[in-house]
N, C-alpha and C. Protein backbone atom coordinates (compact mmCIF):
# COMPACT_ATOMS: atom_id res chain seq x y z
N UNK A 1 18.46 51.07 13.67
CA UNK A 1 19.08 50.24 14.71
C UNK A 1 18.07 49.21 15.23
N UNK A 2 16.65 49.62 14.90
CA UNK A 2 15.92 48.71 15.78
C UNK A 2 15.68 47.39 14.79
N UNK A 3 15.49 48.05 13.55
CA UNK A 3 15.28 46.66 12.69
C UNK A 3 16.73 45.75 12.48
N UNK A 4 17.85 46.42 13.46
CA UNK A 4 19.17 45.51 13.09
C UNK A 4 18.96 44.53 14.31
N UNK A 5 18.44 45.46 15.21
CA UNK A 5 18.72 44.54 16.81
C UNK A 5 17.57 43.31 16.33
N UNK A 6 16.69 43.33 15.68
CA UNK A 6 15.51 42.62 15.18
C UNK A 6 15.96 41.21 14.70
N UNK A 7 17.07 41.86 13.73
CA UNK A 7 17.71 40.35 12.84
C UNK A 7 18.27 39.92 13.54
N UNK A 8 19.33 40.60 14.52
CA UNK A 8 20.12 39.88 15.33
C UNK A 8 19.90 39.13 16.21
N UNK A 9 18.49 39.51 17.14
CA UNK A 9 17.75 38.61 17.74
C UNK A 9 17.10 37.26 16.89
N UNK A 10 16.50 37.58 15.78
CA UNK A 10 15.71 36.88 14.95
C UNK A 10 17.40 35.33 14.52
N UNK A 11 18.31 36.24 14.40
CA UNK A 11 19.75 35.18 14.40
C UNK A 11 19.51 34.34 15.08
N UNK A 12 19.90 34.93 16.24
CA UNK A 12 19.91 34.55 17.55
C UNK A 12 19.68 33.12 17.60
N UNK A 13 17.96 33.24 17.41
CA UNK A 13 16.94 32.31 17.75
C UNK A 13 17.30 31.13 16.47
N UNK A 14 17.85 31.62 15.48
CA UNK A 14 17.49 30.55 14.61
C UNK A 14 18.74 29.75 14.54
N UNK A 15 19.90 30.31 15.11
CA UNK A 15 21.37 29.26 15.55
C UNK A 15 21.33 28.84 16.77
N UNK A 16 20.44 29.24 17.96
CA UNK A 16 20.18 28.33 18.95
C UNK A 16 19.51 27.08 18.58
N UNK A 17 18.58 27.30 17.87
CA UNK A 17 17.45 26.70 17.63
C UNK A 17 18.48 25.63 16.97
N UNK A 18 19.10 25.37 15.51
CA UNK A 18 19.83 24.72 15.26
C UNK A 18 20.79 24.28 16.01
N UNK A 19 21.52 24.34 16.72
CA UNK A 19 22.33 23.81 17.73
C UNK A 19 21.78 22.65 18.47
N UNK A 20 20.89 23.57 18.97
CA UNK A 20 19.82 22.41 19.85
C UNK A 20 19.18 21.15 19.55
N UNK A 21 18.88 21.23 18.14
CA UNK A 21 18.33 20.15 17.59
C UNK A 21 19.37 19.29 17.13
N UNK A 22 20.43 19.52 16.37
CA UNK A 22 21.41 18.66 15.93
C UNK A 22 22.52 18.75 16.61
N UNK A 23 22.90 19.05 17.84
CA UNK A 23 24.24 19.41 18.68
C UNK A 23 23.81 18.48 20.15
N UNK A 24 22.60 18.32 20.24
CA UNK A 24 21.78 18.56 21.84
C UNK A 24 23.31 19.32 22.96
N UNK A 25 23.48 20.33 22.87
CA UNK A 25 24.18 20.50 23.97
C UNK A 25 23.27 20.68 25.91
N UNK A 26 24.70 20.81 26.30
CA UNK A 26 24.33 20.69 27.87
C UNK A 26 23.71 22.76 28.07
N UNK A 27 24.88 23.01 27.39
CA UNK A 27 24.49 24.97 27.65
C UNK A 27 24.44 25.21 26.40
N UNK A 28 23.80 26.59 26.19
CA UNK A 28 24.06 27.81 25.29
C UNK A 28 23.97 29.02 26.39
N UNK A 29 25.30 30.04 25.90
CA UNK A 29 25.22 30.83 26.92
C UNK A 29 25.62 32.17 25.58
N UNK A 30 24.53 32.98 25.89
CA UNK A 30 25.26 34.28 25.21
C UNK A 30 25.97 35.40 26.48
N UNK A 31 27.00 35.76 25.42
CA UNK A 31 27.80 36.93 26.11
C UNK A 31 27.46 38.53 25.33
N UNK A 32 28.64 39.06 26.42
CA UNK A 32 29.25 40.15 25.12
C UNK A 32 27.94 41.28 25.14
N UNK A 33 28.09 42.05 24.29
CA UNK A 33 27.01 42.95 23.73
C UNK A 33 25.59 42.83 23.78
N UNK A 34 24.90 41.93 23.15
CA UNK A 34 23.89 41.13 22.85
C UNK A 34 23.25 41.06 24.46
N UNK A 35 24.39 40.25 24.80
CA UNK A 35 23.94 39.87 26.45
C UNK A 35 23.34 40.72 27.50
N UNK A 36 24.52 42.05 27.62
CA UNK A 36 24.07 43.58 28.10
C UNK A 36 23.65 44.50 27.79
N UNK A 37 22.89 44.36 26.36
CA UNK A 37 22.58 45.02 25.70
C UNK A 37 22.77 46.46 24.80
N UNK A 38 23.97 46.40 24.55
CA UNK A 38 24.60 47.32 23.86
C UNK A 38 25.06 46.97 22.47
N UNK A 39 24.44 45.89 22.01
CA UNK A 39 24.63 45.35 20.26
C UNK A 39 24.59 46.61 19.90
N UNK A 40 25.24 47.40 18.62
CA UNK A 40 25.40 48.20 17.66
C UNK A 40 25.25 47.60 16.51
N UNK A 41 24.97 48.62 15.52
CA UNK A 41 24.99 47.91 13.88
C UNK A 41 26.11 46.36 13.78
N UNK A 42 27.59 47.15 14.08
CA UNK A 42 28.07 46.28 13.85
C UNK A 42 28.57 45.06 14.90
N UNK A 43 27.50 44.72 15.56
CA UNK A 43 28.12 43.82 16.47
C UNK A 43 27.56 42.37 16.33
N UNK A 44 28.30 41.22 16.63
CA UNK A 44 28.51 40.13 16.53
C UNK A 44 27.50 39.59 17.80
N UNK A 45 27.10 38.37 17.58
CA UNK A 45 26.87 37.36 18.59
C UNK A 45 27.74 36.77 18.95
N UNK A 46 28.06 36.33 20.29
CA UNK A 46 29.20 35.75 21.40
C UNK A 46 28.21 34.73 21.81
N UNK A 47 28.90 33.51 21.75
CA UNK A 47 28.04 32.46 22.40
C UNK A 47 28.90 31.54 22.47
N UNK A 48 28.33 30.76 24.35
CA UNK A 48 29.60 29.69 24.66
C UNK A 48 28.51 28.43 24.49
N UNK A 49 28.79 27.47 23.56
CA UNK A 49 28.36 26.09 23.71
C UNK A 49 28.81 25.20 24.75
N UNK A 50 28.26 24.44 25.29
CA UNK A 50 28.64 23.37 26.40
C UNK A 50 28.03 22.35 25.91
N UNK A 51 29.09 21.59 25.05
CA UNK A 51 28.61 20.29 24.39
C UNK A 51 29.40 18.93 24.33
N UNK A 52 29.33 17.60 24.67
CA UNK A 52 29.78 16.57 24.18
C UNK A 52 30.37 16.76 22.66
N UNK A 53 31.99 16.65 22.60
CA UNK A 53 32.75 16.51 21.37
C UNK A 53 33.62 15.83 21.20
N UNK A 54 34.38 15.00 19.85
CA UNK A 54 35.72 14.39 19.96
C UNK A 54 36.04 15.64 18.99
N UNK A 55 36.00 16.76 18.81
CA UNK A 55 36.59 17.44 17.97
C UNK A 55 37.63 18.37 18.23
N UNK A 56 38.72 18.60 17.66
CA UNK A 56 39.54 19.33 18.52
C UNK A 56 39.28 20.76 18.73
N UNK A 57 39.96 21.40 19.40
CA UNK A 57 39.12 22.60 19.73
C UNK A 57 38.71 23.65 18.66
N UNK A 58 39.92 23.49 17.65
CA UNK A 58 40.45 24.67 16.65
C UNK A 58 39.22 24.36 15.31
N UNK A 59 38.59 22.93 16.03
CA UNK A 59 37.67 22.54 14.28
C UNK A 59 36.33 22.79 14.93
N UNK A 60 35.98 23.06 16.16
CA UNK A 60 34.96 23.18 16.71
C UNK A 60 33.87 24.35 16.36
N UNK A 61 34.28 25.22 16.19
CA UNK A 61 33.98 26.85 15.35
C UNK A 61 33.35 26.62 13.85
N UNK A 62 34.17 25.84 13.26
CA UNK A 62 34.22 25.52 11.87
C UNK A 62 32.96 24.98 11.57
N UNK A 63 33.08 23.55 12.69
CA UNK A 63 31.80 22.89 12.57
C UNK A 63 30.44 23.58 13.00
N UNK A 64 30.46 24.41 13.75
CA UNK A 64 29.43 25.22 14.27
C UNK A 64 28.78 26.11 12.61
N UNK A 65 29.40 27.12 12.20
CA UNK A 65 29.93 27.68 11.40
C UNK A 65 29.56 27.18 10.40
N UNK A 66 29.65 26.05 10.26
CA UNK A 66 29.11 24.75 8.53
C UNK A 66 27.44 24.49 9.10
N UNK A 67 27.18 24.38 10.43
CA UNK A 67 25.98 23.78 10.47
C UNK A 67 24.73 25.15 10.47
N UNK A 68 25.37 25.88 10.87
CA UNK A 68 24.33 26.92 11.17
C UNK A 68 24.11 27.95 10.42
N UNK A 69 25.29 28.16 9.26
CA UNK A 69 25.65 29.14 8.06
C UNK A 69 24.91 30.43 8.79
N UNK A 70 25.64 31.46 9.82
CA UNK A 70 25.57 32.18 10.04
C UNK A 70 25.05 33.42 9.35
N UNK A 71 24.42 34.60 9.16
CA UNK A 71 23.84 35.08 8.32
C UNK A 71 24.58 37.11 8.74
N UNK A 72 25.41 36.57 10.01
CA UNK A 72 25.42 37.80 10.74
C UNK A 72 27.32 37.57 11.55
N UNK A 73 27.83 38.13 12.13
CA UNK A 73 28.91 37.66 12.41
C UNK A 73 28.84 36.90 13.72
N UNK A 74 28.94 35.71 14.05
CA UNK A 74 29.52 34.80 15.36
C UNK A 74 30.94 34.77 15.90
N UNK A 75 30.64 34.60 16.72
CA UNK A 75 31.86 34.46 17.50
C UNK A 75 31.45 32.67 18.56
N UNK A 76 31.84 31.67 17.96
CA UNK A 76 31.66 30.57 19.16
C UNK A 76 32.86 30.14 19.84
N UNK A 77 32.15 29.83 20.98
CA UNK A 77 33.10 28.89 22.13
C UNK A 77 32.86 27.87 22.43
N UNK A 78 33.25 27.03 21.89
CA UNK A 78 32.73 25.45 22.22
C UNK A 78 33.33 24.76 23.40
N UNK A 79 32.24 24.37 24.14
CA UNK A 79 33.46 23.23 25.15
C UNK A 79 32.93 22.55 25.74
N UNK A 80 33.66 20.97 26.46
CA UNK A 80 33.43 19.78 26.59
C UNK A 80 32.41 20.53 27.98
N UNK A 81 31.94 19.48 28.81
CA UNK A 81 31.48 20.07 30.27
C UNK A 81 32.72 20.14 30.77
N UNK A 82 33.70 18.72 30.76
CA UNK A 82 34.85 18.91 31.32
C UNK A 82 35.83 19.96 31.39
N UNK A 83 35.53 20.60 29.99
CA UNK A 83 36.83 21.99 29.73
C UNK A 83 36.05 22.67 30.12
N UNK A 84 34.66 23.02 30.56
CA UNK A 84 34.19 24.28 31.23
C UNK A 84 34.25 24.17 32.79
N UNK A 85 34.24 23.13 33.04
CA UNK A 85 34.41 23.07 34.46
C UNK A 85 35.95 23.31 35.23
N UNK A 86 37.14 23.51 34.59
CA UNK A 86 38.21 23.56 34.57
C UNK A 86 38.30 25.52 34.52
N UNK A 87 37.38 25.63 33.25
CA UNK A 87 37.48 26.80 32.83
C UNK A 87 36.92 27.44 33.88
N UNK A 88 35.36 26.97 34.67
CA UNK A 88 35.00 27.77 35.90
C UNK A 88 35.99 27.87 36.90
N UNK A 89 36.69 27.33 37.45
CA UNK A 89 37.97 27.18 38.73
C UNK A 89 38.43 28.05 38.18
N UNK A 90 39.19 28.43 37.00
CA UNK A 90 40.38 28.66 36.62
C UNK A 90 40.67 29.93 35.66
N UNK A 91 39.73 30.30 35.00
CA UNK A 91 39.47 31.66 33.90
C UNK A 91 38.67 32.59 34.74
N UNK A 92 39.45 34.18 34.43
CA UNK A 92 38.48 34.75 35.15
C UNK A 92 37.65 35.08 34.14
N UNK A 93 38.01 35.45 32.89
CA UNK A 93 37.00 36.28 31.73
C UNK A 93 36.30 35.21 31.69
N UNK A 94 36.52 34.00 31.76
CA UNK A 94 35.31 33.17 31.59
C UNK A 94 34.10 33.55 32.66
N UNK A 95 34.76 33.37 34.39
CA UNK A 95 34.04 33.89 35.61
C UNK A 95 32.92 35.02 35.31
N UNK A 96 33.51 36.08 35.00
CA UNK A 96 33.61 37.29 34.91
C UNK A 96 32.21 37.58 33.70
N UNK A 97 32.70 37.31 32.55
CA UNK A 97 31.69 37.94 31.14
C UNK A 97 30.90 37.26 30.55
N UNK A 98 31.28 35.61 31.20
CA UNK A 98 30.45 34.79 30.62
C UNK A 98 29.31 33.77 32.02
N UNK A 99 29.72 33.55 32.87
CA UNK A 99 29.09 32.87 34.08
C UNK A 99 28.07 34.29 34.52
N UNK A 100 28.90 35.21 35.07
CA UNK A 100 28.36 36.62 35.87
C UNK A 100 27.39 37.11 34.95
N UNK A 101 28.27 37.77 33.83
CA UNK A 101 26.70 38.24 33.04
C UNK A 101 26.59 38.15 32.03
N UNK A 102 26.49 36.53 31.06
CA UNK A 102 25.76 36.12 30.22
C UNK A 102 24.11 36.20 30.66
N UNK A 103 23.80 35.26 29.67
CA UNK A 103 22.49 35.19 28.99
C UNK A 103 22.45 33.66 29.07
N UNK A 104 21.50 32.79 30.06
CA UNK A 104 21.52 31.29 29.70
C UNK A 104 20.64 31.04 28.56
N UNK A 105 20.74 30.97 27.70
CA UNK A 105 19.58 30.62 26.28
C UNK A 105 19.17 29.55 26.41
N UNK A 106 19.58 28.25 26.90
CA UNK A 106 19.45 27.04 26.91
C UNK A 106 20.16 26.41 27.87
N UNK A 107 19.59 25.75 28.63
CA UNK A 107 20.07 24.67 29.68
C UNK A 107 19.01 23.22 29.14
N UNK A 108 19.79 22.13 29.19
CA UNK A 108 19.18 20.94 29.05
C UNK A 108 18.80 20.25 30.72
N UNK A 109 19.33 20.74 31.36
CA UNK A 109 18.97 20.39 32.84
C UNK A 109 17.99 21.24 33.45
N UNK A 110 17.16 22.27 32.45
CA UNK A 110 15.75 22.97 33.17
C UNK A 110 14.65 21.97 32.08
C-alpha cells in the first residue's frame, strides 16, 4: 500500500505539474480520498481545475485526459471561475467535499 500511495502521489505531482504549465489555471484543488487520506489500492485522484475555457463542459475531461495521459485513474472537474463561483453560492457537495475539505495544490493568486 505504501509503494501505491507513492505512485499516486508521485501522479499527483506530475498532472499538476502539467496542468500548470500548459493550462495556467486559477485553482487545482484535490478532493475525495487522496485529500483525507484514505486512498486505497484502488482509488482514483479527484481534482477540481479552475481554469479559463471556450470548451464545453462534456470535452473538458477529454482534453485534460489527452494532455496529461493519466497513468492511474482521474476523475476531473473543470470550471470557468465563473461556473465555480455560481457553484460556491449554490452546490453543496461542491461547499461541502471540495471548498471544506479539499487539498489547494495550486493557487495562482499565492
Amino acid at each position: 500500500t505504501e509503494l501505491l500511495k507513492y505512485s499516486l502521489e508521485d501522479e499527483l505531482k506530475r498532472i499538476t505539474n502539467i496542468i500548470i504549465e500548459k493550462c495556467n489555471p486559477e485553482r487545482i484543488i484535490l478532493f475525495g480520498s487522496m485529500a483525507n487520506g484514505t486512498a486505497k489500492e484502488w482509488s482514483d485522484i479527484d481534482l477540481v481545475v479552475i481554469m479559463d475555457t471556450d470548451l464545453r463542459f462534456a470535452d473538458r475531461t477529454l482534453y485534460l485526459m489527452r494532455l496529461t495521459h493519466p497513468r492511474v485513474g482521474v476523475d476531473f472537474l473543470v470550471y470557468t471561475p465563473e461556473e465555480e463561483l455560481f457553484k460556491k453560492n449554490r452546490d453543496l457537495f461542491y461547499t461541502e467535499e471540495v471548498l471544506k475539505k479539499g487539498v489547494i495544490l495550486y493557487d495562482r493568486s499565492s
